[in-house]
Each structure stands twice: as structure tokens, then as C-alpha cells.
Protein backbone atom coordinates (compact mmCIF):
# COMPACT_ATOMS: atom_id res chain seq x y z
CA UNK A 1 -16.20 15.56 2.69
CA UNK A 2 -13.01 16.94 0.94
CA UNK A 3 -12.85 18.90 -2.19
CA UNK A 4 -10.47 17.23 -5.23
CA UNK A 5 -9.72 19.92 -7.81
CA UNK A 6 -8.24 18.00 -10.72
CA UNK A 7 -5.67 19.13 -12.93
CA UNK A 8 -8.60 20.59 -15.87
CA UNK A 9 -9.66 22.35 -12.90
CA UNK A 10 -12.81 20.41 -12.24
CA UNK A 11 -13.57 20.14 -8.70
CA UNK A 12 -15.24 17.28 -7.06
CA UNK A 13 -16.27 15.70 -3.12
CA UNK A 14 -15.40 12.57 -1.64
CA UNK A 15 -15.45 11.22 1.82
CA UNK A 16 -12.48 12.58 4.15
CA UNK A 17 -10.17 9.52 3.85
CA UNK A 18 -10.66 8.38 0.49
CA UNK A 19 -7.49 6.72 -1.14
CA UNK A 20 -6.17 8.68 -4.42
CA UNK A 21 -6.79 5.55 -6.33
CA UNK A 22 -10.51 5.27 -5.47
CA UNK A 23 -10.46 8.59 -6.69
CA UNK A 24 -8.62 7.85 -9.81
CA UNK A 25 -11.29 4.85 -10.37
CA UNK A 26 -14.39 7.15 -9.48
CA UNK A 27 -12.76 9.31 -12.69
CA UNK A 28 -12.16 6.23 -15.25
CA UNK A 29 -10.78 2.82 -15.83
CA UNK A 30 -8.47 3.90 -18.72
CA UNK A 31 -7.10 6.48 -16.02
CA UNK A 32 -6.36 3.60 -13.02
CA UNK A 33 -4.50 1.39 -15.37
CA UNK A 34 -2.50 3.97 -16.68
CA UNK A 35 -2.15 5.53 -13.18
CA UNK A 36 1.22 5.02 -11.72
CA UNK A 37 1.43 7.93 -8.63
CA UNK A 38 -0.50 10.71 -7.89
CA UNK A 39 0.24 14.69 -6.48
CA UNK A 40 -1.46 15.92 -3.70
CA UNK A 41 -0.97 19.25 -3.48
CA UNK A 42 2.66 19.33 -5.38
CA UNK A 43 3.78 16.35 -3.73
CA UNK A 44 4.43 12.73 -5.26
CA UNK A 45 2.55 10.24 -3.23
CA UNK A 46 1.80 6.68 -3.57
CA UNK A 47 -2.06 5.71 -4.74
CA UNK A 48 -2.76 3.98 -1.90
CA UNK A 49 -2.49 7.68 0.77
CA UNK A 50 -5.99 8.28 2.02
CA UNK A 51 -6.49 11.90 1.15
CA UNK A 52 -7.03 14.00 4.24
CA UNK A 53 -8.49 17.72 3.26
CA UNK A 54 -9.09 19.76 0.45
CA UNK A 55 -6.23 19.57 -2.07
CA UNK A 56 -4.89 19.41 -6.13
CA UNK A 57 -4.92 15.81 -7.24
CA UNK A 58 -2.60 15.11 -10.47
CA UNK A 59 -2.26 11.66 -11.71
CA UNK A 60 1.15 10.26 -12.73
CA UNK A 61 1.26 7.94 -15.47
CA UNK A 62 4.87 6.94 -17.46
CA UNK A 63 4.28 10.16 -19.78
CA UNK A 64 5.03 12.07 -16.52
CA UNK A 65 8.63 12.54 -14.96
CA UNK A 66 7.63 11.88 -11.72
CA UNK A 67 5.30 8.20 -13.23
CA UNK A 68 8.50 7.12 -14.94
CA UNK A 69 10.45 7.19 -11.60
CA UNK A 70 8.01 5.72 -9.44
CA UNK A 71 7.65 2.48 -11.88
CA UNK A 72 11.62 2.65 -11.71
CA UNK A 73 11.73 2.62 -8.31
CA UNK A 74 9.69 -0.07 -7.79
CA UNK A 75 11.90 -2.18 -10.61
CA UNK A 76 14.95 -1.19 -8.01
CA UNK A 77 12.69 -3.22 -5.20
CA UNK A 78 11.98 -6.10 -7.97
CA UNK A 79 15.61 -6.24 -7.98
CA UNK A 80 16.48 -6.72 -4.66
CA UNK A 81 14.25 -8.80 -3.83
CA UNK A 82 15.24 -11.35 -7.09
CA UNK A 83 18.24 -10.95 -5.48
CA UNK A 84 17.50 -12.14 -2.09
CA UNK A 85 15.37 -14.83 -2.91
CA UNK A 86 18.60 -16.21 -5.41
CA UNK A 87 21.44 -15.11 -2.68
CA UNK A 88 19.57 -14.89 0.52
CA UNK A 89 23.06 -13.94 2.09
CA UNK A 90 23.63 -10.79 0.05
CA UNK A 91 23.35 -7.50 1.78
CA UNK A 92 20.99 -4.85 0.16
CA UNK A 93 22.86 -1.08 0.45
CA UNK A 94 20.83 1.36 -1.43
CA UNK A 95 18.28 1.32 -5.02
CA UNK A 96 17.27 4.98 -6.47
CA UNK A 97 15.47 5.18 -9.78
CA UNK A 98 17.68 7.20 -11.95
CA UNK A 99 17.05 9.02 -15.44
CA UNK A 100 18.05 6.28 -17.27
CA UNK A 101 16.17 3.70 -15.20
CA UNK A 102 17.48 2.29 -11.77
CA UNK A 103 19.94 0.68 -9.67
CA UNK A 104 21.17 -1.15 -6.70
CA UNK A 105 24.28 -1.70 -4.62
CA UNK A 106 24.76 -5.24 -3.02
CA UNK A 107 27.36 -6.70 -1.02
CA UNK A 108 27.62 -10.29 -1.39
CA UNK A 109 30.54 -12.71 -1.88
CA UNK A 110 29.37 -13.83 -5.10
CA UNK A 111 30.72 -11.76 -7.92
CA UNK A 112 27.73 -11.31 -10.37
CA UNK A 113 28.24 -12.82 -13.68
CA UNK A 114 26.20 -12.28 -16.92
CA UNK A 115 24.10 -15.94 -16.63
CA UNK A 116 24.31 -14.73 -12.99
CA UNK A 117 22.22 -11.52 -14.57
CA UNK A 118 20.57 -13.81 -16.23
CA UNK A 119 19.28 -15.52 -13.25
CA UNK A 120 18.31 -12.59 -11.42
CA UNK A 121 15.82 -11.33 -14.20
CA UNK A 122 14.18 -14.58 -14.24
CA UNK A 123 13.32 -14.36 -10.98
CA UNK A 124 11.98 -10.64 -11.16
CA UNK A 125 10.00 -12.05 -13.96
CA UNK A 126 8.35 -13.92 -11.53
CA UNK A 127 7.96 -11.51 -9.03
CA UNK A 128 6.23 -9.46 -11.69
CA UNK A 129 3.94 -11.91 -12.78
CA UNK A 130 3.07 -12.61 -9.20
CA UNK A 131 1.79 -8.92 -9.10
CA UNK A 132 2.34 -8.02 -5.47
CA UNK A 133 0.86 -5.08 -4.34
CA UNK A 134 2.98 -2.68 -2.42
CA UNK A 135 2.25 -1.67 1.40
CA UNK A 136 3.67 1.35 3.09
CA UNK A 137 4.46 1.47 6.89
CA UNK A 138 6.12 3.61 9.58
CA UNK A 139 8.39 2.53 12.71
CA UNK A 140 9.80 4.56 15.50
CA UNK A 141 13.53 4.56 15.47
CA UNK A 142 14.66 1.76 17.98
CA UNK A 143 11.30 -0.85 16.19
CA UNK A 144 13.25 -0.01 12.15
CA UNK A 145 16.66 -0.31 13.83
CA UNK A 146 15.58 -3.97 15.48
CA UNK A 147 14.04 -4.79 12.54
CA UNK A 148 16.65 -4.23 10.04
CA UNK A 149 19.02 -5.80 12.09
CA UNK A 150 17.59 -9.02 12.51
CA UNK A 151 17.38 -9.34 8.77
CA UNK A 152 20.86 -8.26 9.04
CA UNK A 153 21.35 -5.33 6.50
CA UNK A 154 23.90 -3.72 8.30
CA UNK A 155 23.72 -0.95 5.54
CA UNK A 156 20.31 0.05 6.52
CA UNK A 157 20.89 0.29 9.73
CA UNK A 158 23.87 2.61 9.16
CA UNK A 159 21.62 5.05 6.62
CA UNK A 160 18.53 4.73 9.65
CA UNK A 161 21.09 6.00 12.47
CA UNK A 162 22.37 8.75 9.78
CA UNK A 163 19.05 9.94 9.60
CA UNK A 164 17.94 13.20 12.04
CA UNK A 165 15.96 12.46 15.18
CA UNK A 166 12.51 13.50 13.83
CA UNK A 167 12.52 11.85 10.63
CA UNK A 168 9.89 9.48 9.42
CA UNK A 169 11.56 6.30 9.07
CA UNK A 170 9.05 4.29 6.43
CA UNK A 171 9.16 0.75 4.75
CA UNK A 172 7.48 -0.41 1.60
CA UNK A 173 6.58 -3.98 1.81
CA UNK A 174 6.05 -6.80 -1.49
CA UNK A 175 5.31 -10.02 -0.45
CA UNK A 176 7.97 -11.60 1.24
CA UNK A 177 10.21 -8.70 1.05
CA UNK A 178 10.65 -5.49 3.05
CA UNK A 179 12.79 -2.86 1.95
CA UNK A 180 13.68 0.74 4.11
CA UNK A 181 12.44 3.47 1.47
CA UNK A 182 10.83 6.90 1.80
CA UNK A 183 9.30 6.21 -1.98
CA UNK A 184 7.09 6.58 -3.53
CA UNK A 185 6.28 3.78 -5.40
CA UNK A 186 4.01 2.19 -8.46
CA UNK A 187 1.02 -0.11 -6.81
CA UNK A 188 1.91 -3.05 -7.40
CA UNK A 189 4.76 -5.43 -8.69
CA UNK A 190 2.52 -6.15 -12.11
CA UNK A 191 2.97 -2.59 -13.18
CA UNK A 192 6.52 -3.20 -14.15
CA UNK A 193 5.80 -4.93 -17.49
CA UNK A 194 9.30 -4.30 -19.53
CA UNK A 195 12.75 -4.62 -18.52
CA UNK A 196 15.95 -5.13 -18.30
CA UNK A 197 19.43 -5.68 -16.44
CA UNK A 198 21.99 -3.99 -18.33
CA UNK A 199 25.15 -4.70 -16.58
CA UNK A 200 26.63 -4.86 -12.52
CA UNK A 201 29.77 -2.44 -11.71
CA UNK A 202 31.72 -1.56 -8.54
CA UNK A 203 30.83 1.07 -6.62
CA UNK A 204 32.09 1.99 -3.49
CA UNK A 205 29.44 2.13 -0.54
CA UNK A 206 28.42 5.63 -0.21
CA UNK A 207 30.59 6.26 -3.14
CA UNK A 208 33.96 6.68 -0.59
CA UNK A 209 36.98 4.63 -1.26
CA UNK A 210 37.47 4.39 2.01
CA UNK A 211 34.55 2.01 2.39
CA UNK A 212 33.84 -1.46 0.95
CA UNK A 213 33.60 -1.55 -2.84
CA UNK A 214 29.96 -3.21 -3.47
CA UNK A 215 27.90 -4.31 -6.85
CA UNK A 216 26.00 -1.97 -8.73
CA UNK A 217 23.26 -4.22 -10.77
CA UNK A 218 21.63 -1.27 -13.56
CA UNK A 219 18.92 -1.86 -15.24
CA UNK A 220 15.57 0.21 -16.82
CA UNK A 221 12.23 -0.39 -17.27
CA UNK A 222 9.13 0.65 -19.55
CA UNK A 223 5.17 0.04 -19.27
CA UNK A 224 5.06 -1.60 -22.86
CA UNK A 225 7.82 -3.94 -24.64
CA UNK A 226 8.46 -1.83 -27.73
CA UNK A 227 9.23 1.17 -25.73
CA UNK A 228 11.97 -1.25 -24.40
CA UNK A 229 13.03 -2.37 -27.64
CA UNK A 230 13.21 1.03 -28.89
CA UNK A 231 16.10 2.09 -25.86
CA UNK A 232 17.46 -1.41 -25.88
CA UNK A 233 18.52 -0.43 -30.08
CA UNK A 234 19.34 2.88 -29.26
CA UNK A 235 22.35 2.13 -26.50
CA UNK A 236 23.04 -0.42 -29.40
């Protein structure tokens, strides 16, 4: 058994192993629907991590800092893959979650037009409706480099041989599409239930002029519609 003090202090036991979200549904069902990401200990982890020893659990819903980026991140992922499925040709470079939402750089030969935008959000309406729940997974060095190059994002295989030798090199994984991303992430694609893509930009790749000038799609997203509406009237 491991010992879960909460953040009220309350401690409690569950089996070694346990996921944080069993935990979070052992606590209440109000909590695991609002539950984006957890903290173990300090650290931002996913819901799905099995929770090993005795430790300080803190749930993360959008209220939190650290809730608000892990839904963003995962509307990054709900971008790319929109975009794959619409331009399976286009190369995926990087997709952070920022303050003001997210983003993501893309090399393709098609220059991204508003009904282009348009297009694209369609499609990650889809994805969210579809509600695909989000898998973490690990490869040694030489299995992520063969992998990434055989779907042929040459990007990600430059940013896996930048990283040092002992790194964990980890994947999250939504349906069809696999992404290289330390995370963490909301559970599933459903979770992501207002947004919107607010405009593409250049930006150089790794933000050198040196290198090839790419797309940056932006966009944001919220938990509820009028908390996008409210932003949306604001940059207005």
C-alpha cells in the first residue's frame, strides 16, 4: 500500500500501482471530470502514471496554471494531427502550449490560408468529438529515431539526436497519430471542448534565419464556450 496525502492534508492508502485518476475517482466524480493533470510530489504528471510510493497528490483542473497548459498542450496535438490527416505530406516541427494558448510549426508546401484554417478546425472538431484517449510510451534511442523516420519528420529526428545520451525519449499517442513529446498531457482528446485557430505566421525552424522559415498555426483553448467567447471579444 502507498500513502496519498492530498492537498487539505488528508492522508489516505491505495494499492502500490494505482493510477492518479483511480485515485481522483476514489475522491469524487465532480473531481475526475474537472481533473485535467495531477502533482506527484511537485511534479506535473499525466492521470494515467501508476503511483509508485508514498507521495503529495494535487489535482490540476483549468483553474490551475499547470491544468490550463496541459489541456493546451493537448489542443497543440489536436492540431497536428488535423493537420496530417488534411495534408498528410506536411512535416510536424515542434507544438508547446503557451500563456496565451498554443502553437505549432509545420513545413509543408501548402501555404495556409484562412478557409485553409478553416479546414483544419473542422477536422480537430472531429478529433475532439471522437474523444481519443491519450497513451504515453518510451523508446530507446535508435527504436524513436527508426520510428520517426519512417513517418518521415525529419524535424523530430533532428530534436531526438539533439537530445543528451540518457534522456528519456517518450511519445504520446491519439488514435492514429503519434507525436514525440515529454508532456504532460489532458486524458483524452474530449477534454478540449472550446477553441480556436487564430491565425498561421512564419517562423523560422528553431527560430534561426539560417534555417527554413516554417508555419506557425496559433490558436487557444478553454473547458467551456463562454470562457472562449469572453477572450475571443477581448483580442477584439
Amino acid at each position: 500500500m502507498v500513502k496519498i496525502t492530498l492537498k487539505d492534508g488528508s492522508v489516505k492508502e491505495y494499492p502500490k500501482s494505482t493510477t492518479v485518476e483511480e485515485i481522483v475517482a476514489s475522491i469524487g466524480s465532480r473531481l475526475l471530470k474537472a481533473a485535467l493533470a495531477a502533482k506527484i510530489n511537485g511534479k506535473v504528471v499525466d492521470l494515467f502514471t501508476p503511483v509508485m510510493e508514498d507521495s503529495s497528490l494535487e489535482v490540476l483542473t483549468f483553474e490551475d496554471d499547470d491544468g490550463k497548459w496541459a489541456l493546451r498542450h493537448t489542443g497543440s496535438h489536436i492540431l497536428a494531427q488535423a493537420v496530417k490527416r488534411l495534408y498528410p505530406d506536411a512535416k510536424l516541427a515542434i507544438g508547446p502550449a503557451i500563456d496565451t494558448g498554443f502553437y505549432y510549426d509545420i513545413d509543408s508546401d501548402k501555404l495556409f490560408s484562412e478557409a485553409d484554417l478553416a479546414a483544419i478546425e473542422k477536422e480537430m472538431e472531429n478529433i475532439v468529438k471522437e474523444d481519443l484517449k491519450l497513451e504515453r510510451f518510451e523508446l530507446p534511442r535508435n527504436e524513436a529515431l527508426d520510428m520517426v523516420s519512417r513517418l518521415g519528420e525529419i524535424y523530430k529526428v533532428e530534436l531526438i539526436n539533439d537530445l543528451p545520451e540518457d534522456a528519456v525519449i517518450s511519445f504520446y499517442k491519439q488514435g492514429e497519430f503519434v507525436d514525440l513529446c515529454a508532456g504532460p498531457h489532458a486524458p483524452s482528446t474530449g477534454k478540449v471542448k472550446a477553441f480556436k485557430l487564430l491565425n498561421a505566421a512564419g517562423a523560422y525552424w528553431r527560430g534561426s534565419e539560417k534555417n527554413k522559415m516554417l508555419q506557425r498555426i496559433y490558436g487557444t483553448a478553454f473547458i467551456k464556450k463562454n470562457q472562449l467567447e469572453e477572450y475571443l471579444n477581448m483580442l477584439e
